[in-house]
N, C-alpha and C. Protein backbone atom coordinates (compact mmCIF):
# COMPACT_ATOMS: atom_id res chain seq x y z
N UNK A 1 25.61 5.54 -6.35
CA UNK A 1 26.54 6.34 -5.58
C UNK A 1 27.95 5.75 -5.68
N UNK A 2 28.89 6.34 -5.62
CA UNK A 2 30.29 5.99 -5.27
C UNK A 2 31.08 7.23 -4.37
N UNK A 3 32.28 6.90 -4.54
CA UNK A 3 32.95 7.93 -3.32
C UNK A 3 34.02 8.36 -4.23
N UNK A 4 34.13 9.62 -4.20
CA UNK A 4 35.50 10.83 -4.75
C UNK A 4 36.35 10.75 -3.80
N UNK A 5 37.12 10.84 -4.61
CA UNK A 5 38.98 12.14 -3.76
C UNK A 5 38.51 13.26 -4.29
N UNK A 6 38.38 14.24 -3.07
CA UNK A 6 38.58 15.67 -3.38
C UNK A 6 39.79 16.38 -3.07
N UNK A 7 39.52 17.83 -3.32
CA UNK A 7 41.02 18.77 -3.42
C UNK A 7 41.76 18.47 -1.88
N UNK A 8 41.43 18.05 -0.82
CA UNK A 8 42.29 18.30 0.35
C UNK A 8 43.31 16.80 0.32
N UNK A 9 43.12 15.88 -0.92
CA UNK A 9 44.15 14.81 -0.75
C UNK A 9 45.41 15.52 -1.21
N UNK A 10 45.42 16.19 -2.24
CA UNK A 10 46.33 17.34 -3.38
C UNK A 10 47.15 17.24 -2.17
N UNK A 11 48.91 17.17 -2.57
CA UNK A 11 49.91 16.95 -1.62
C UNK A 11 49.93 16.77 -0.03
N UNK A 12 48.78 15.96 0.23
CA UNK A 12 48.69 14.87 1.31
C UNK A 12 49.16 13.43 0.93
N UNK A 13 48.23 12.94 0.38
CA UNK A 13 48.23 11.55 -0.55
C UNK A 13 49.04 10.58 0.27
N UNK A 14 47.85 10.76 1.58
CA UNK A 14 47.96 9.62 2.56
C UNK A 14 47.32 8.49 1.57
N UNK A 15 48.23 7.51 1.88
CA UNK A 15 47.27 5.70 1.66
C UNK A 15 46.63 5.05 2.33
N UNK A 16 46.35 5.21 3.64
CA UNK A 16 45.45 4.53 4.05
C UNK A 16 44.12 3.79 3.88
N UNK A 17 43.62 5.19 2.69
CA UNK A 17 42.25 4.04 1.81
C UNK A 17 42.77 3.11 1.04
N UNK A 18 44.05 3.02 0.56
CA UNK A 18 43.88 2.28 -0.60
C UNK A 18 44.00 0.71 0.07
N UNK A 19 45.02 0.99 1.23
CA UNK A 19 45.15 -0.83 2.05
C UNK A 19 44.00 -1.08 2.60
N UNK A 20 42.64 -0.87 2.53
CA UNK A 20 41.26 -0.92 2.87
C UNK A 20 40.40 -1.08 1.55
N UNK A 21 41.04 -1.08 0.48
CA UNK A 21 39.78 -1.10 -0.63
C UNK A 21 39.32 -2.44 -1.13
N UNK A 22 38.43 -2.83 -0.82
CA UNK A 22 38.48 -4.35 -1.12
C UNK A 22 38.99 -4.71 -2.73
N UNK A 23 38.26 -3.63 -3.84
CA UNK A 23 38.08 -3.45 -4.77
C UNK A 23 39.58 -3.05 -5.84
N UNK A 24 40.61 -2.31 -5.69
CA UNK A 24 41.67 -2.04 -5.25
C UNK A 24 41.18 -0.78 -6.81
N UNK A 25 40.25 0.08 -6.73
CA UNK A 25 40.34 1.03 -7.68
C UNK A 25 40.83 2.58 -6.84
N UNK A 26 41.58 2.91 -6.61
CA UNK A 26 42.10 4.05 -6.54
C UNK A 26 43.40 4.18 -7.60
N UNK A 27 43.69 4.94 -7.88
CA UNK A 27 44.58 5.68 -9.28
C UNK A 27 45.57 6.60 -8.57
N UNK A 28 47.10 6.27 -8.84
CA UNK A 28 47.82 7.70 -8.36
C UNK A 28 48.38 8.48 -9.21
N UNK A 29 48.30 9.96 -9.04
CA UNK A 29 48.78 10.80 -9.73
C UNK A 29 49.76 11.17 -8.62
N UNK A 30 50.64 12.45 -9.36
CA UNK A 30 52.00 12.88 -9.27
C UNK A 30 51.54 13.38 -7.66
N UNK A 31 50.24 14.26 -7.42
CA UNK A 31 50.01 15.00 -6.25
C UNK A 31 49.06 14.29 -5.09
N UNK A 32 47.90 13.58 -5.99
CA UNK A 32 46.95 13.04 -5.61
C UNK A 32 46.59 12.12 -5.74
N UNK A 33 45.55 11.28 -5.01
CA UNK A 33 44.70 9.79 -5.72
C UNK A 33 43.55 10.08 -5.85
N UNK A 34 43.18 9.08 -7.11
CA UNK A 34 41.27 9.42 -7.02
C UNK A 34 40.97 7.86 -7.12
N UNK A 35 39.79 8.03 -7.53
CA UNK A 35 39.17 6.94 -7.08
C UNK A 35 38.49 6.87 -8.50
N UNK A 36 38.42 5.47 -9.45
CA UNK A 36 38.07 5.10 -10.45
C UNK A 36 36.18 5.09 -10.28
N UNK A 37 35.14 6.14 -10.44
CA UNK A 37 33.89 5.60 -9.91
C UNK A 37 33.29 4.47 -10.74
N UNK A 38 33.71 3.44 -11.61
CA UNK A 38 33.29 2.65 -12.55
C UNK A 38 33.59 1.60 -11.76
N UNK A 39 34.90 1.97 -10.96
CA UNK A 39 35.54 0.62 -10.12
C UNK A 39 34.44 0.30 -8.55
N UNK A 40 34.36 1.29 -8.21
CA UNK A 40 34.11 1.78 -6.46
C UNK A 40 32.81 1.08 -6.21
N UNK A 41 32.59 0.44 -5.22
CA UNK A 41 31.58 -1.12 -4.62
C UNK A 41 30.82 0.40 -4.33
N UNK A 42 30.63 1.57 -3.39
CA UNK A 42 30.34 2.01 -2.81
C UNK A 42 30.22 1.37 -1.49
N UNK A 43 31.61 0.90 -1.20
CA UNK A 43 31.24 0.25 0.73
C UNK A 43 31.53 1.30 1.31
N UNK A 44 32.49 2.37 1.50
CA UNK A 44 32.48 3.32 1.82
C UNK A 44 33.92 3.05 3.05
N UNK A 45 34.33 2.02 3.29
CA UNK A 45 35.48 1.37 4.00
C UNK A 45 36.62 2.54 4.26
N UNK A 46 36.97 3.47 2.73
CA UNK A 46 38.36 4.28 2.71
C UNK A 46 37.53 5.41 3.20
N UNK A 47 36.37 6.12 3.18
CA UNK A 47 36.11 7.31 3.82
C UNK A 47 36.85 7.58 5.61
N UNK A 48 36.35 6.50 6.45
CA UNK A 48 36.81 7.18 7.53
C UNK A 48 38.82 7.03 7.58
N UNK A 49 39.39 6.23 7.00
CA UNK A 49 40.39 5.73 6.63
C UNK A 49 41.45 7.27 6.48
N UNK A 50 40.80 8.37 5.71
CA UNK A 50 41.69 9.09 5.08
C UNK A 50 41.69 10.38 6.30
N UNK A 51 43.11 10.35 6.32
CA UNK A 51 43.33 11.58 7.24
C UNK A 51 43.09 12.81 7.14
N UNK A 52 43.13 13.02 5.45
CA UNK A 52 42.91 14.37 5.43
C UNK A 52 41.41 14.41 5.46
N UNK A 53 40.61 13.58 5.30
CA UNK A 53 39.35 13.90 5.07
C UNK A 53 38.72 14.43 3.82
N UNK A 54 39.34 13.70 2.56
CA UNK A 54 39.44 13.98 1.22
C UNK A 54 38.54 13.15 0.59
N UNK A 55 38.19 12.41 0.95
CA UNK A 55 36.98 11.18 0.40
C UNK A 55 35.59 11.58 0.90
N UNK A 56 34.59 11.57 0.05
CA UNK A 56 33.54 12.16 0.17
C UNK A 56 32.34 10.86 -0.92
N UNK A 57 30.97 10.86 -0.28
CA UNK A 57 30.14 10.40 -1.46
C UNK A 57 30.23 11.15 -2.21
N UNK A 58 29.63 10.89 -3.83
CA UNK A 58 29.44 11.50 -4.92
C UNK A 58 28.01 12.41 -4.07
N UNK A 59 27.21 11.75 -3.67
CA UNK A 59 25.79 12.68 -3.27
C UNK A 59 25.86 14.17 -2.96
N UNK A 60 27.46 14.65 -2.07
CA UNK A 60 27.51 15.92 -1.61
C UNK A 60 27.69 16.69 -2.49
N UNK A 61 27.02 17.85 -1.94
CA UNK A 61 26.89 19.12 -2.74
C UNK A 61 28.16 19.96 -2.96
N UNK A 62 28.26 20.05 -4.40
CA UNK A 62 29.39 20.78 -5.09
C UNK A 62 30.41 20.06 -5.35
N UNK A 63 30.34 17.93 -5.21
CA UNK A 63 31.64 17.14 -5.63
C UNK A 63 31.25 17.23 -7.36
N UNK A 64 30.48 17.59 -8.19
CA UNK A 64 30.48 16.68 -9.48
C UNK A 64 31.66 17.45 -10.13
N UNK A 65 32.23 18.42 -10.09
CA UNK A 65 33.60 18.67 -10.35
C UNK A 65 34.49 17.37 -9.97
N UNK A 66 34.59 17.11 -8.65
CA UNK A 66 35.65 16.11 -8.18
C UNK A 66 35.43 14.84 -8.92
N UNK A 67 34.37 14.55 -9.04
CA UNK A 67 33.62 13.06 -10.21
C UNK A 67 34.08 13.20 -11.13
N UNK A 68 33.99 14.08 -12.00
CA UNK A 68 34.38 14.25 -13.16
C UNK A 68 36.07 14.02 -13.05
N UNK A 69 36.53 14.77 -12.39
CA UNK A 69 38.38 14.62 -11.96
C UNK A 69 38.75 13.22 -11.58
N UNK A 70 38.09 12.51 -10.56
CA UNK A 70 38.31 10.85 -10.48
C UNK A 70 38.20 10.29 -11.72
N UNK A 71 36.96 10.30 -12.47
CA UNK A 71 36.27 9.63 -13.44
C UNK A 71 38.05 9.62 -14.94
N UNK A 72 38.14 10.86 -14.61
CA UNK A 72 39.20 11.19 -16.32
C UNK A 72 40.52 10.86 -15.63
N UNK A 73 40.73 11.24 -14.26
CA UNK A 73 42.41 10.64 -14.41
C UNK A 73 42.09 9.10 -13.72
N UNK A 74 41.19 8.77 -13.02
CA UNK A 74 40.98 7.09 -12.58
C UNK A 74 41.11 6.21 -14.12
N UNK A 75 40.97 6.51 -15.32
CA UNK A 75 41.16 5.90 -16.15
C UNK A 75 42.54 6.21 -17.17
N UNK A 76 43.44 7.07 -16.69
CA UNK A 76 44.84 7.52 -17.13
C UNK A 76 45.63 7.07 -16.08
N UNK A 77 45.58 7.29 -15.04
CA UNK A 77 46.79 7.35 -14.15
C UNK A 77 46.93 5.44 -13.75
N UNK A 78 48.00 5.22 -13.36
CA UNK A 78 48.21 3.82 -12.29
C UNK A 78 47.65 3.51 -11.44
N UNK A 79 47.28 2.30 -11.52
CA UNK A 79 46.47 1.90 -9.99
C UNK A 79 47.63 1.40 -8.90
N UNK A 80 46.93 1.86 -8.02
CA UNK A 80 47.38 1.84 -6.65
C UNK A 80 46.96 0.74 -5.51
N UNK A 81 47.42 -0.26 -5.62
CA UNK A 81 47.06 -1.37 -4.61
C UNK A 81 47.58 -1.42 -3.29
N UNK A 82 48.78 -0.84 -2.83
CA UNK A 82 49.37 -1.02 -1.41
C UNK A 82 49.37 0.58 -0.59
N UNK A 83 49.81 0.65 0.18
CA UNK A 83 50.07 1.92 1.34
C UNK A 83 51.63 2.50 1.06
N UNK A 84 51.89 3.29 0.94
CA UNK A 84 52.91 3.67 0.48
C UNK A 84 53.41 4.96 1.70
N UNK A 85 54.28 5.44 1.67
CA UNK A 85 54.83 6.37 2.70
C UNK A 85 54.41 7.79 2.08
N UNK A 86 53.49 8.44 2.65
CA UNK A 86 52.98 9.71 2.48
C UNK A 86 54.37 10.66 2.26
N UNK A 87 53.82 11.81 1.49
CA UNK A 87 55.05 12.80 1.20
C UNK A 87 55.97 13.25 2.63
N UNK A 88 56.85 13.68 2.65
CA UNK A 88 57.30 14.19 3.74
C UNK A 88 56.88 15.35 3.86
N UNK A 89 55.96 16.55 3.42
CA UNK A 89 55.50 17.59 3.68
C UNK A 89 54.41 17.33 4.14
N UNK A 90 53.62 16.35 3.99
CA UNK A 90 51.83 16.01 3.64
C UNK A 90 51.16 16.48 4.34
N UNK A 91 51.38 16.45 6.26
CA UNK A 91 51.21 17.11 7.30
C UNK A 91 50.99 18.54 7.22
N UNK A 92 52.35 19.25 6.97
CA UNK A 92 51.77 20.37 6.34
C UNK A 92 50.94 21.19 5.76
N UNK A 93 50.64 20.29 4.77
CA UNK A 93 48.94 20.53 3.54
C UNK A 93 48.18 20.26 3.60
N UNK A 94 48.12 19.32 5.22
CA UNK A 94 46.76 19.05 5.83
C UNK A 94 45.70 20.08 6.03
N UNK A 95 44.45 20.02 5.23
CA UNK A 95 43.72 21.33 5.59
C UNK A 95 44.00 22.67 4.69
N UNK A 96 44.78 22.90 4.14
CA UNK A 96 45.25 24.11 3.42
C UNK A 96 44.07 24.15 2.66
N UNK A 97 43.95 25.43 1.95
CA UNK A 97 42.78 26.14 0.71
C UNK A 97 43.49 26.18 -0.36
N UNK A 98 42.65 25.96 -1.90
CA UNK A 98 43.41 26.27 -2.68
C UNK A 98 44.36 25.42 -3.42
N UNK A 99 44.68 24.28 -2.82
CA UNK A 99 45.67 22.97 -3.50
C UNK A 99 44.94 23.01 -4.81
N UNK A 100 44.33 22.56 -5.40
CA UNK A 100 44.01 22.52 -6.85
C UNK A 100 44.85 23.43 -7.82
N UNK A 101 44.71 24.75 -7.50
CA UNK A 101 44.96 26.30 -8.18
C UNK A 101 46.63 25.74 -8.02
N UNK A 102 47.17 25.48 -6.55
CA UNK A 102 48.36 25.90 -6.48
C UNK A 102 49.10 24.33 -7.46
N UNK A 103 48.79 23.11 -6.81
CA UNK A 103 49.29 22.29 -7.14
C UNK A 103 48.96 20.99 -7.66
N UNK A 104 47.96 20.99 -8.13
CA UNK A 104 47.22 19.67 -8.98
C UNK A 104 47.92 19.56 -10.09
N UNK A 105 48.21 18.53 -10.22
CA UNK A 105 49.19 17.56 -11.40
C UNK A 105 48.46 16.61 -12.70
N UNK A 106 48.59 16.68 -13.81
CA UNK A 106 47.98 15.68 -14.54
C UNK A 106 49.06 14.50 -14.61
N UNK A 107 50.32 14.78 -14.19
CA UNK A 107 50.91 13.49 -14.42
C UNK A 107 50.86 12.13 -13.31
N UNK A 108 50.91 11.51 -13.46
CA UNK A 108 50.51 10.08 -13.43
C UNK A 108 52.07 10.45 -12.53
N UNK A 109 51.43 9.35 -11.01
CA UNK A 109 52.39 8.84 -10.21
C UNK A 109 53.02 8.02 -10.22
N UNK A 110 54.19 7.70 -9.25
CA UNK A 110 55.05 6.28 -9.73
C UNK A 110 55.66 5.36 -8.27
N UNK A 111 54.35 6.01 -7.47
CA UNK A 111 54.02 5.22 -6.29
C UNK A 111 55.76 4.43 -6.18
């Protein structure tokens, strides 16, 4: 088992998991973070951590899309070791439907 970023981090991209990862594999992209699953202890530490509620086990039903999305940009994008200041909209996109379609990014963040 390990733990995904799913679509509700997409222009949230609170940090709070990442200053909790013992391990320090989370990856940032332009919109989002994922989580490297090659890296991930499975302690599960950043799940309650994330505000939006974007971190999930791999076990739940309908993430192996999101696995697959950690898995290919966790090995492109930058790793992410510290907490950084969430977007100034992020609040906003808390919860919204649809972030993927509207705004998922392949480019690599610059935290």
């Amino acid at each position: 088992m390990t733990y995904v970023v799913t679509e509700q981090c997409i222009k949230c991209k609170y940090t709070d998991c990442v200053e909790v990862c013992p391990v320090d594999c989370f990856y940032e992209g332009e919109t989002m973070l994922v989580i490297n699953p090659d890296e991930c202890i499975d302690c599960g530490v950043c799940e309650p951590e994330c505000p939006a509620e974007a971190i999930v086990p791999d076990t739940e039903p309908g993430v192996e899309r999101w696995l697959e999305l950690n898995r290919e940009y966790g090995e492109q994008w930058p790793n992410i070791a510290a907490k950084l200041e969430p977007p100034a909209d992020a609040d906003s996109h808390k919860g919204e439907e649809g972030k993927f379609d509207k705004y998922f990014s392949t480019n690599p963040g610059g935290g």
